[in-house]
Protein backbone atom coordinates (compact mmCIF):
# COMPACT_ATOMS: atom_id res chain seq x y z
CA UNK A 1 -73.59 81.56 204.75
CA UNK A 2 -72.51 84.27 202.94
CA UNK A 3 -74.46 87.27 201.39
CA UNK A 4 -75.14 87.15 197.67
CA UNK A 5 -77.47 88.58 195.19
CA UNK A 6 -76.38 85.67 192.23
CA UNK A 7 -74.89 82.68 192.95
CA UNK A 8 -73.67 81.48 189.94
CA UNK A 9 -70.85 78.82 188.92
CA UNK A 10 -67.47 80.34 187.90
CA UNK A 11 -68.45 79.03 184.27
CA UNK A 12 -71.26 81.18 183.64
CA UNK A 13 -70.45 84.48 184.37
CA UNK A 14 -71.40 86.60 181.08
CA UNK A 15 -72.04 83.61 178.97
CA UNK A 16 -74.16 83.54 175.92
CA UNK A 17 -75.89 79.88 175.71
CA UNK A 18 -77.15 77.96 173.01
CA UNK A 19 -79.59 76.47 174.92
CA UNK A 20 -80.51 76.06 178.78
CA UNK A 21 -83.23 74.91 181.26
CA UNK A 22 -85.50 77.27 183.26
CA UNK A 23 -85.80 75.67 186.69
CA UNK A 24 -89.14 77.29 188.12
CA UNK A 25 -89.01 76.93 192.10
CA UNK A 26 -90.79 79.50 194.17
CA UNK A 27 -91.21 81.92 191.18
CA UNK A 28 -94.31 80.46 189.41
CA UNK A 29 -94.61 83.76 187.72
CA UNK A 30 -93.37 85.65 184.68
CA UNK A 31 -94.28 89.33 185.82
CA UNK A 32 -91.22 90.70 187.98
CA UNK A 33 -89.10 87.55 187.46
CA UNK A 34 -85.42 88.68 187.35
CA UNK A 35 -83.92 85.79 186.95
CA UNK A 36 -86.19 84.17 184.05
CA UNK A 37 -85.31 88.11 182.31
CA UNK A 38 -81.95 87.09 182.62
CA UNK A 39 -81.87 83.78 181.30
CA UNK A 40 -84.06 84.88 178.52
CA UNK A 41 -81.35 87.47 177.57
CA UNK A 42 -78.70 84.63 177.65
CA UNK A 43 -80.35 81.79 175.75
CA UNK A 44 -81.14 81.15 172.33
CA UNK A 45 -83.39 78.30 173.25
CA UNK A 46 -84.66 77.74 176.61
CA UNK A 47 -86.89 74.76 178.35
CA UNK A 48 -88.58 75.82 181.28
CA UNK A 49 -89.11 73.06 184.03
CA UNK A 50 -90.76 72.35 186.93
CA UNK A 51 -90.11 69.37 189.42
CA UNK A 52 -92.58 68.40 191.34
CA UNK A 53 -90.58 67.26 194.39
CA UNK A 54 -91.15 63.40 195.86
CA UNK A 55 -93.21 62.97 199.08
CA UNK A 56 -91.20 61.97 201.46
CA UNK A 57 -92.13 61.14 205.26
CA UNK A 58 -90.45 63.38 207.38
CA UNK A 59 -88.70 62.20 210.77
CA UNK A 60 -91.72 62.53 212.51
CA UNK A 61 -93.69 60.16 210.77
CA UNK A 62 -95.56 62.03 208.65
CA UNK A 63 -95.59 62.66 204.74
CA UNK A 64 -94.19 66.31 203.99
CA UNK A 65 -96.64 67.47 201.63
CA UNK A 66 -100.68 67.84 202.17
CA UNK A 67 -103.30 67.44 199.43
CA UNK A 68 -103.86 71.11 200.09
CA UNK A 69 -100.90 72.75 198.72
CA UNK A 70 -100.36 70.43 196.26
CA UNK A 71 -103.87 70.77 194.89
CA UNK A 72 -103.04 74.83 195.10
CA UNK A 73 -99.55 74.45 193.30
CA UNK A 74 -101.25 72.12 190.27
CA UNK A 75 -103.67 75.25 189.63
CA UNK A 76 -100.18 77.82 189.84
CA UNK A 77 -98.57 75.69 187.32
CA UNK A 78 -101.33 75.32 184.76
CA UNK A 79 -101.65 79.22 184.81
CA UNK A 80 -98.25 79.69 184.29
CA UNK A 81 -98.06 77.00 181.59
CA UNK A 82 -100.67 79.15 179.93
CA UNK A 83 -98.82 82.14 180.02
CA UNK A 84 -95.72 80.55 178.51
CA UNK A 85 -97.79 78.57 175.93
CA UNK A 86 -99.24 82.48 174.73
CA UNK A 87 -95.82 83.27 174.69
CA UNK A 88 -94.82 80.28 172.59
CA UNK A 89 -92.96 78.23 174.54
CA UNK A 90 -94.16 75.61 177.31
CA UNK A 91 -93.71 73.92 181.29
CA UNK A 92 -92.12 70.56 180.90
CA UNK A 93 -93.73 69.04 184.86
CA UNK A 94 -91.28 66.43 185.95
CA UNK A 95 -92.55 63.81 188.82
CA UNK A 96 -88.70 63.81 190.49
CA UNK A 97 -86.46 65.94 191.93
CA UNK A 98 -84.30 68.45 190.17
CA UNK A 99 -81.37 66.26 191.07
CA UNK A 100 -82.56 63.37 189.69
CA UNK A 101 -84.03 65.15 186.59
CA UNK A 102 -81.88 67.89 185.30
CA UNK A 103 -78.59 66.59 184.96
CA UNK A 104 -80.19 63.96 182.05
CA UNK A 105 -82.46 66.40 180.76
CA UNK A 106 -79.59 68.88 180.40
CA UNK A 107 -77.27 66.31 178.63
CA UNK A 108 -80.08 65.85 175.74
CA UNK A 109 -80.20 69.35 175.36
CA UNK A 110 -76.18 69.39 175.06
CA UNK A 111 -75.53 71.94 177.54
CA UNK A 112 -75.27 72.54 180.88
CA UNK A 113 -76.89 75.97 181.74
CA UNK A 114 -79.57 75.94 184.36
CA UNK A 115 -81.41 79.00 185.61
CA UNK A 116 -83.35 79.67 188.57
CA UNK A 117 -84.08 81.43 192.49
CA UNK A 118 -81.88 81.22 194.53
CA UNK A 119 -83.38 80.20 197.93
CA UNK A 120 -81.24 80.12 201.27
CA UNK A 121 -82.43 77.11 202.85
CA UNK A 122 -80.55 73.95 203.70
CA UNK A 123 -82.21 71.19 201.28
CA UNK A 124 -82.81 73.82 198.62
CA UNK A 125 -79.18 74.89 198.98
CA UNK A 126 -78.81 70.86 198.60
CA UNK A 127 -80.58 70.68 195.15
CA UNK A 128 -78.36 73.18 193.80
CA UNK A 129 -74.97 71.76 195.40
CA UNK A 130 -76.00 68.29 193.54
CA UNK A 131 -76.60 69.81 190.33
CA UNK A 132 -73.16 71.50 190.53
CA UNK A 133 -71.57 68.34 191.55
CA UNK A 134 -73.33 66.35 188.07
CA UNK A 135 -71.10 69.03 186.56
CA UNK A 136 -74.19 71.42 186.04
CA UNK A 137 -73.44 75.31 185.88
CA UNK A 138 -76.27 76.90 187.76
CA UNK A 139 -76.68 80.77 187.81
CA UNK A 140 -78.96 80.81 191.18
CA UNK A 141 -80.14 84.74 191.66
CA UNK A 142 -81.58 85.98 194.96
CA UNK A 143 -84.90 87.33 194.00
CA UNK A 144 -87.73 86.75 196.47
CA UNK A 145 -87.17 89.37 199.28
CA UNK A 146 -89.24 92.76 199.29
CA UNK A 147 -85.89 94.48 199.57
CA UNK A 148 -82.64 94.11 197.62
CA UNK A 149 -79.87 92.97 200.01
CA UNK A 150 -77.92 95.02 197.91
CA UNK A 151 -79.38 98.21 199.11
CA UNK A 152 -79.56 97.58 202.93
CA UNK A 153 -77.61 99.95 204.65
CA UNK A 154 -75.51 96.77 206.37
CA UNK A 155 -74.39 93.98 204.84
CA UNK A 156 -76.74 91.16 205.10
CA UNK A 157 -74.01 88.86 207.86
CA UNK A 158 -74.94 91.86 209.65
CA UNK A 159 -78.20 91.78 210.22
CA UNK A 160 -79.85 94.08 213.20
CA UNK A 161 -80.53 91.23 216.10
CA UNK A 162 -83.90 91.83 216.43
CA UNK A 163 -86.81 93.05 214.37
CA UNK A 164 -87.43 96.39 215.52
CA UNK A 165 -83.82 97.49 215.09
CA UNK A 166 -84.13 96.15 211.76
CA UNK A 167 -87.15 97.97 211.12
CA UNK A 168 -86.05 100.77 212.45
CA UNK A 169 -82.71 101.21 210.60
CA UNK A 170 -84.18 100.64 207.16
CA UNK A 171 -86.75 103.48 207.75
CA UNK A 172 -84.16 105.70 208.87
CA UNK A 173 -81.97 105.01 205.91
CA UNK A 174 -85.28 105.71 203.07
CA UNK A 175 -84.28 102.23 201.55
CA UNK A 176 -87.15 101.14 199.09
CA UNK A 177 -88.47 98.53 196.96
CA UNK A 178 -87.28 98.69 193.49
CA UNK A 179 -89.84 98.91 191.10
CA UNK A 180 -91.26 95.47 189.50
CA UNK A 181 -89.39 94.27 186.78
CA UNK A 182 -91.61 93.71 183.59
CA UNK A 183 -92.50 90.48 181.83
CA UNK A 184 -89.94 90.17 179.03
CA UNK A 185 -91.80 90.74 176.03
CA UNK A 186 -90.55 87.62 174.08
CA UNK A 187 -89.03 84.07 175.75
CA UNK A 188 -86.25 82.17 173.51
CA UNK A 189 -88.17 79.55 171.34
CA UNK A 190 -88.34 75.77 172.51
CA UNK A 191 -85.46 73.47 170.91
CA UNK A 192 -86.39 71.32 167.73
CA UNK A 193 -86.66 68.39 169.84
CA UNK A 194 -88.85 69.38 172.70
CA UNK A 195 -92.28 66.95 171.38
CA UNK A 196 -89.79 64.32 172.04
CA UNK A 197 -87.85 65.40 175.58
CA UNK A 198 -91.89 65.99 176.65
CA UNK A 199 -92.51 61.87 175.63
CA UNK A 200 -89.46 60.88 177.32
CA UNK A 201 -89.39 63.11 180.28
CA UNK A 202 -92.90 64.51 181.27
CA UNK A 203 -94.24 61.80 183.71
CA UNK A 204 -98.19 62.26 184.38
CA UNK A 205 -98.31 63.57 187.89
CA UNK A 206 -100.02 61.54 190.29
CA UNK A 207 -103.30 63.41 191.23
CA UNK A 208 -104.05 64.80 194.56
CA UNK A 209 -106.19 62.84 196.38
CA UNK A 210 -109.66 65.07 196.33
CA UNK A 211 -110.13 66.46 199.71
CA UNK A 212 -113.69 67.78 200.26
CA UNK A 213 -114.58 71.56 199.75
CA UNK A 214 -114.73 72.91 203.38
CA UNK A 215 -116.83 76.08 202.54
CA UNK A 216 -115.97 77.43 206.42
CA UNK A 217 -112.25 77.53 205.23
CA UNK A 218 -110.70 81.22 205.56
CA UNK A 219 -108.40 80.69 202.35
CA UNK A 220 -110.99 78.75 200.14
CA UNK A 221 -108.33 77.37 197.29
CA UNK A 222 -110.79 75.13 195.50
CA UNK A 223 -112.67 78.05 194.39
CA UNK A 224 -111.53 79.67 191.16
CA UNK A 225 -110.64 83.67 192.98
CA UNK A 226 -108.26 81.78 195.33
CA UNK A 227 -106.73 79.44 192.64
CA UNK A 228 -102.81 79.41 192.54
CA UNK A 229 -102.97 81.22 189.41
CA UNK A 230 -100.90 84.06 188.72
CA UNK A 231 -104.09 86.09 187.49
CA UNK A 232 -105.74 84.84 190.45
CA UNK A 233 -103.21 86.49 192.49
CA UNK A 234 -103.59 89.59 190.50
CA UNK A 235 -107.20 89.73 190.59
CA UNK A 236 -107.10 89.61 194.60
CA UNK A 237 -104.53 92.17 195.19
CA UNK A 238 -106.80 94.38 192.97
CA UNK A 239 -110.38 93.84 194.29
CA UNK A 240 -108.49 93.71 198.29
CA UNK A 241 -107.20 96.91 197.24
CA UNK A 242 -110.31 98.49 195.53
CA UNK A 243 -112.62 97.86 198.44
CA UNK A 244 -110.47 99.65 201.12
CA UNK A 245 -109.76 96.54 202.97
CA UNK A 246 -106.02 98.24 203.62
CA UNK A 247 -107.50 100.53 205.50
CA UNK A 248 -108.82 98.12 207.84
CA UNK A 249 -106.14 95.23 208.03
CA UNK A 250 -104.82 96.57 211.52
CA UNK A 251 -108.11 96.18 213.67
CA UNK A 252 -109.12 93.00 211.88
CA UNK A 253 -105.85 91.17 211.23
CA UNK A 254 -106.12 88.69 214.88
CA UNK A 255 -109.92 87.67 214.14
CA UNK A 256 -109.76 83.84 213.26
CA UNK A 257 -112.26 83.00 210.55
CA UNK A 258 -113.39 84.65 207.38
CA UNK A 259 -112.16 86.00 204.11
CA UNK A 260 -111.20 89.28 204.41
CA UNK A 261 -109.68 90.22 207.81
CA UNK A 262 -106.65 89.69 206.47
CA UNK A 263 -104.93 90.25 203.23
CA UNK A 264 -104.75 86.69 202.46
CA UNK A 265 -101.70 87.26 200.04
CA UNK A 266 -99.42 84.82 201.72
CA UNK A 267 -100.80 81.58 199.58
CA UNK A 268 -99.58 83.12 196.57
CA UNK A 269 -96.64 84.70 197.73
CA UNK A 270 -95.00 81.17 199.00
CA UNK A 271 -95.49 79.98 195.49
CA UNK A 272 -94.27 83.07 193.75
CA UNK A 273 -97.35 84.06 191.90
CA UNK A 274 -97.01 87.44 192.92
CA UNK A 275 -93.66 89.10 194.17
CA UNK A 276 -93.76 91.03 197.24
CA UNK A 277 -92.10 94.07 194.75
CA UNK A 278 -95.49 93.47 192.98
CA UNK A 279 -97.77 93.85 196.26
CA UNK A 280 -95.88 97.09 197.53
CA UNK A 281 -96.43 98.64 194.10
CA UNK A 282 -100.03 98.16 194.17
CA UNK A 283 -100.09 99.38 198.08
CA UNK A 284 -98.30 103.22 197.49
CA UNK A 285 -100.66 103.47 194.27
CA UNK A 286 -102.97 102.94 196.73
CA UNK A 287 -102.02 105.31 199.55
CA UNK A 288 -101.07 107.92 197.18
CA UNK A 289 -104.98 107.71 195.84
CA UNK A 290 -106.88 107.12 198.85
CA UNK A 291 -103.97 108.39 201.52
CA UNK A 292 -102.26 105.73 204.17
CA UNK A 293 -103.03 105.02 207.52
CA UNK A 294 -101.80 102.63 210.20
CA UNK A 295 -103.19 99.63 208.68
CA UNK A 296 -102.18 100.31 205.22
CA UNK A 297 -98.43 100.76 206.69
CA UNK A 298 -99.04 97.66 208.81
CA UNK A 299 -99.05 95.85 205.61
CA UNK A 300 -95.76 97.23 204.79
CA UNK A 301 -94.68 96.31 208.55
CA UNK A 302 -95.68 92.51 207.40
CA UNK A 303 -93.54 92.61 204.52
CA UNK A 304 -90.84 93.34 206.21
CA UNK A 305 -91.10 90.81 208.67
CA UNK A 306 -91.12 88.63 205.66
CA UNK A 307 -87.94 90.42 204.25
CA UNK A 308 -86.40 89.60 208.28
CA UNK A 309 -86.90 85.68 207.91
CA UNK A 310 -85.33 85.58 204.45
CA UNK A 311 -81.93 87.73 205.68
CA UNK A 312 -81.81 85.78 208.55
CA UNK A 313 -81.16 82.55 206.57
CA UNK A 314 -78.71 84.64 204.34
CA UNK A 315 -76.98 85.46 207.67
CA UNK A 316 -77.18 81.96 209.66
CA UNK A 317 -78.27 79.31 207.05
CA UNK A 318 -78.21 76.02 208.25
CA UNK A 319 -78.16 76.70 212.22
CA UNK A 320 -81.55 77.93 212.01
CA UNK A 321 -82.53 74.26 211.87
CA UNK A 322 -80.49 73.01 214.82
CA UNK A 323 -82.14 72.11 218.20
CA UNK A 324 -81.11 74.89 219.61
CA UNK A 325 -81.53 77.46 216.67
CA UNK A 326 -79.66 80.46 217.33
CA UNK A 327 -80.26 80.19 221.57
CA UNK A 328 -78.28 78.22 224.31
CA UNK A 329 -80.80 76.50 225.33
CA UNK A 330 -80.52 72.29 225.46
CA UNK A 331 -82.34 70.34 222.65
CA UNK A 332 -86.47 70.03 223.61
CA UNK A 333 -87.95 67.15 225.06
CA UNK A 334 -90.43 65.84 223.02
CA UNK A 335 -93.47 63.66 223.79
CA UNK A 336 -94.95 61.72 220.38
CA UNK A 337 -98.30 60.64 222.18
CA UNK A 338 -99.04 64.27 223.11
CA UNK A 339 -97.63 65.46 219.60
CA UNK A 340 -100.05 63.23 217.96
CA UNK A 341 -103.07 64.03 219.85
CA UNK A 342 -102.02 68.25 218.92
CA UNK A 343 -101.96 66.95 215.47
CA UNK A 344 -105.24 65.38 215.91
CA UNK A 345 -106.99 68.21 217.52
CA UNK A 346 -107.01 66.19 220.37
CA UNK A 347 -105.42 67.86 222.98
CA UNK A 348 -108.69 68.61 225.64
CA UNK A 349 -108.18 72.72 224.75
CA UNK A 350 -111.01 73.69 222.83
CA UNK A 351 -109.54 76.66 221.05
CA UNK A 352 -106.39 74.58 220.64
CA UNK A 353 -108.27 72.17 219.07
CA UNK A 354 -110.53 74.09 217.17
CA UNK A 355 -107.09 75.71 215.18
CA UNK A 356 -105.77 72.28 214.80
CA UNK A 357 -108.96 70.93 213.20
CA UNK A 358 -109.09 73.97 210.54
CA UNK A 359 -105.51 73.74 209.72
CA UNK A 360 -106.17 69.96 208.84
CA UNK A 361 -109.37 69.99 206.78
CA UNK A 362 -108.13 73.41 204.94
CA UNK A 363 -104.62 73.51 205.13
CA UNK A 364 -105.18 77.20 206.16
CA UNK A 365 -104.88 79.27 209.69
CA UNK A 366 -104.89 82.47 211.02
CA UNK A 367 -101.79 84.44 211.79
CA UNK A 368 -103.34 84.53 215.30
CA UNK A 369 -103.91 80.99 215.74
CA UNK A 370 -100.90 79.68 214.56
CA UNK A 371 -99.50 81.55 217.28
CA UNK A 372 -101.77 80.21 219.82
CA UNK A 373 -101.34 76.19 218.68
CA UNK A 374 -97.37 76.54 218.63
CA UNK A 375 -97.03 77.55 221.93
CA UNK A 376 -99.57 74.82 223.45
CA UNK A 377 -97.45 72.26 221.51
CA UNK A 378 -94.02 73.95 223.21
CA UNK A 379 -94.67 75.24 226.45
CA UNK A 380 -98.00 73.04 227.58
CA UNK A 381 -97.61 69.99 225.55
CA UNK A 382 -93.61 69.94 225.93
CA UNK A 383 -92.63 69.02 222.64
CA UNK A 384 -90.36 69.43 220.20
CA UNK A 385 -90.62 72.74 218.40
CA UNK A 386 -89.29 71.48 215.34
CA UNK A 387 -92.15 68.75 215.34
CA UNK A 388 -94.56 71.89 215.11
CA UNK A 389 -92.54 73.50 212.38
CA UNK A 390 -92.64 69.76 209.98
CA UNK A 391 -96.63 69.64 210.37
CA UNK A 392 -97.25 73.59 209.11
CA UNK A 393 -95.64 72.49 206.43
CA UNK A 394 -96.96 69.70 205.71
CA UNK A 395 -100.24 71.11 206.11
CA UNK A 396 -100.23 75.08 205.03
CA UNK A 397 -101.58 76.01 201.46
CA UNK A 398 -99.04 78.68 202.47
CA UNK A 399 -95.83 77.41 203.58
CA UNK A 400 -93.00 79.36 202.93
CA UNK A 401 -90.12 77.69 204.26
CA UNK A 402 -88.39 81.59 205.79
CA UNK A 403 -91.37 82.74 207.70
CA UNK A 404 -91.86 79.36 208.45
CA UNK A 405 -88.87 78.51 210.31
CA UNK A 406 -88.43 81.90 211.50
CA UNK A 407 -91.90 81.63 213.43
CA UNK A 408 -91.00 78.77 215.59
CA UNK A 409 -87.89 79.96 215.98
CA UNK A 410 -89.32 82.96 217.63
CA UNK A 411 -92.21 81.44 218.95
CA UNK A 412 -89.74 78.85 220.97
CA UNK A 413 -87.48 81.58 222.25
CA UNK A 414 -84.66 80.35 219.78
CA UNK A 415 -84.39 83.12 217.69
CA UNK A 416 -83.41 86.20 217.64
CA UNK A 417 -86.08 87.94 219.65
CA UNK A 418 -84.75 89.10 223.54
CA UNK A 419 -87.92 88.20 224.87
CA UNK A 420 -86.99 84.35 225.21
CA UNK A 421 -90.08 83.09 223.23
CA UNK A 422 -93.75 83.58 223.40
CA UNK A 423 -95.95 82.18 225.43
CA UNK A 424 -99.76 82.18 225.25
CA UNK A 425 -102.36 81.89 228.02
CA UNK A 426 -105.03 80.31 226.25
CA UNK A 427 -107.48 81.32 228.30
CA UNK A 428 -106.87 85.10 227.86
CA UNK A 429 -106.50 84.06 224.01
CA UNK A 430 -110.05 82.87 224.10
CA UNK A 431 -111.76 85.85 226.01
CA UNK A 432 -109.94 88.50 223.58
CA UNK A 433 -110.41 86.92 220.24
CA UNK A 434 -113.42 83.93 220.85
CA UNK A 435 -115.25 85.01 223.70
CA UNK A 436 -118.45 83.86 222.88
CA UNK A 437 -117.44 80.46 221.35
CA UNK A 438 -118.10 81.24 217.35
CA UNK A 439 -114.92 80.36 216.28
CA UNK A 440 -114.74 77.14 218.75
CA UNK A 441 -118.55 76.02 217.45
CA UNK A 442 -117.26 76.13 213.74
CA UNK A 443 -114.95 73.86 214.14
CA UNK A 444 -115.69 71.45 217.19
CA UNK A 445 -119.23 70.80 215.93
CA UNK A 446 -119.69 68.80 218.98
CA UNK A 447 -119.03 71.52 221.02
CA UNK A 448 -122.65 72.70 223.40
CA UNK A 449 -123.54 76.10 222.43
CA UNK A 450 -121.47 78.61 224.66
CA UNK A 451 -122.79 81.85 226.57
């Protein structure tokens, strides 16, 4: 796959549009949106659409998508439909894929301009190969990384092997963020026959079955503060900011239950209601105020890990997704009874099981733990890393299909890391992060108290 910052169809390149569609992936924003500035500058009038994509049941038997994130997503999109009703316009929610959808919506519209993200993974590279094939033109623009792969000081096929040169290399070389881009102070106006496209097109969505309100969850979604909403977003980064909590990240960031020991910003960066651009903004304003510190840089460190996962798929693309990944090694066996009993929280390892049990009733777990149940599943349970990878995201409120892939990759030795994968003694796991049982009680309620 090659390196691009806008992927756009031959046909589009500077062309002004009567009218086009606004596809809305992983952007659910309108602060720092690049690509929605640029189709606003392009279009006289402009529908903006999201598809909510079908469930599907992936090849491990299991549907794709968990009442979690969808229930998180429904509160992004009703912010953001907000914001664009204030601004005038509207979100047009469409209960089928963008293949299925935008090729008819675009011919009652009489044109064929769509915008939106691009994103470098296989099926999403999919979406956008069918629309071009309906005869769409699609101006896809790279957008989501902290870092512009226009300004690395390699091209983005040449990505550092591991991590640390990475790191390294763009510290050395004083490459930086741009600044956020501003939300455009006007949208184009909705076409004369949008009440009628909304009667023909916008299909109710079914509603998430209600899952109950798990008040030990670390990422608490139902709650109003930790809504999908862009403001929501805002708010957090603001108050996480205001109380210090930067300062502290680095000592508290493997603890595995509670609010605030880590930043918790993932959730609403996978949907795009905050950019990364956005977060590093807020974080110098806050260094240069209160001065930085090894946790406050650790953040930064985090973000670039992020930045890693997204250049790798610029660099490798589909291969991440093979067996193998990017290794040697032979395809992994796989056991289904033992994969279903991990799924379960069944597995006979307490701590395993404690993780597994969170991660299904909030669709939330710790950095730390997600560690820790991957590589019981690979190296004790012998299964089939990419098994692991399908349940996160079916389950995560945060699933971000980069960091997502690029975790298991790394966490099954089939990355890019030298280290040939990671593999964790659970029993050391448990006496440095749960020694005396808390985290294990919480969640195996029929657990006897431990010393």
């Amino acid at each position: 796959m090659t390196s691009r910052l806008i992927s756009s169809s031959p046909a589009m390149t500077n062309k002004k549009h009567k009218a086009a569609i606004y596809w809305f992936r992983q952007d659910l924003r309108i602060d720092d949106n690049p690509t929605l500035i640029k189709a606003c500058a392009n279009v006289q009038t402009m529908v903006f659409v999201y598809c909510h994509p079908p469930q599907k049941i992936t090849r491990w038997g299991f549907p794709s998508n968990s009442p979690h994130r969808r229930h998180f997503i429904d509160t992004a999109l009703a912010n953001l439909r907000k914001t664009l009703v204030s601004l005038g316009s509207d979100l047009l929610e469409i209960d089928m894929s963008a293949a299925e959808a935008l090729p008819g919506l675009a011919s009652e519209l009489q044109t064929t301009a769509i915008y939106c993200e691009d994103i470098a993974a296989p099926e999403e590279q999919d979406e956008v190969a069918a629309l071009r094939v309906s005869g769409l033109d699609v101006s896809a623009r790279w957008q989501s990384s902290l870092l512009s792969p226009a300004d690395l000081p390699f091209k983005p096929t040449q990505l550092p092997e591991v991590f640390t040169q990475f790191r390294t290399t763009i510290e050395k070389a004083g490459v930086l963020p741009l600044a956020p881009c501003a939300a455009p102070a006007s949208i184009p106006p909705l076409p004369a026959q949008f009440s009628e496209i909304v009667s023909r097109w916008h299909k109710p969505v079914m509603p998430c079955p209600t899952r109950p309100k798990d008040q030990r969850s670390s990422f608490p979604y139902f709650d109003e503060q930790f809504s999908g909403a862009a403001s929501a977003a805002k708010a957090h980064l603001d108050q996480y900011l205001a109380r210090k909590l930067a300062h502290t990240y680095k000592q508290t960031r493997n603890q595995l239950t509670g609010v605030d020991y880590s930043t918790k910003f993932s959730p609403w960066l996978a949907c795009g209601a905050i950019s990364a651009r956005q977060i590093y903004h807020a974080l110098k304003e806050f260094e240069t105020e209160y001065g930085a510190n090894d946790s406050s840089y650790w953040i930064w460190f985090e973000l670039l890990w992020r930045d890693y996962f997204r250049l790798l798929h610029l660099q490798y693309g589909r291969r991440l997704y093979t067996a193998s990944g990017l290794s040697t090694l032979p395809a992994p066996l796989h056991d289904t009874v033992r994969f279903t009993n991990w799924c379960q929280a069944q597995t006979g390892e307490a701590l395993v099981d404690a993780g597994m049990a969170e991660l299904a009733a909030t669709g939330y777990l710790s950095n730390r733990l997600r560690q820790i149940v991957a590589s019981y599943l690979i190296y004790d349970l012998d299964c089939d890393w990419r098994a692991g990878a399908a349940w996160f995201e079916a389950q995560l409120v945060d699933y971000d299909v980069y960091s997502n892939q690029g975790n298991w990759l790394y966490i099954a030795g089939r990355g890019t890391d030298p280290r040939n994968g990671r593999r964790f003694n659970v029993q050391k796991q448990v006496h440095d992060h749960d020694r005396d049982g808390t985290y294990r009680q919480l969640w195996l309620t029929d657990l006897p108290t431990m010393k």
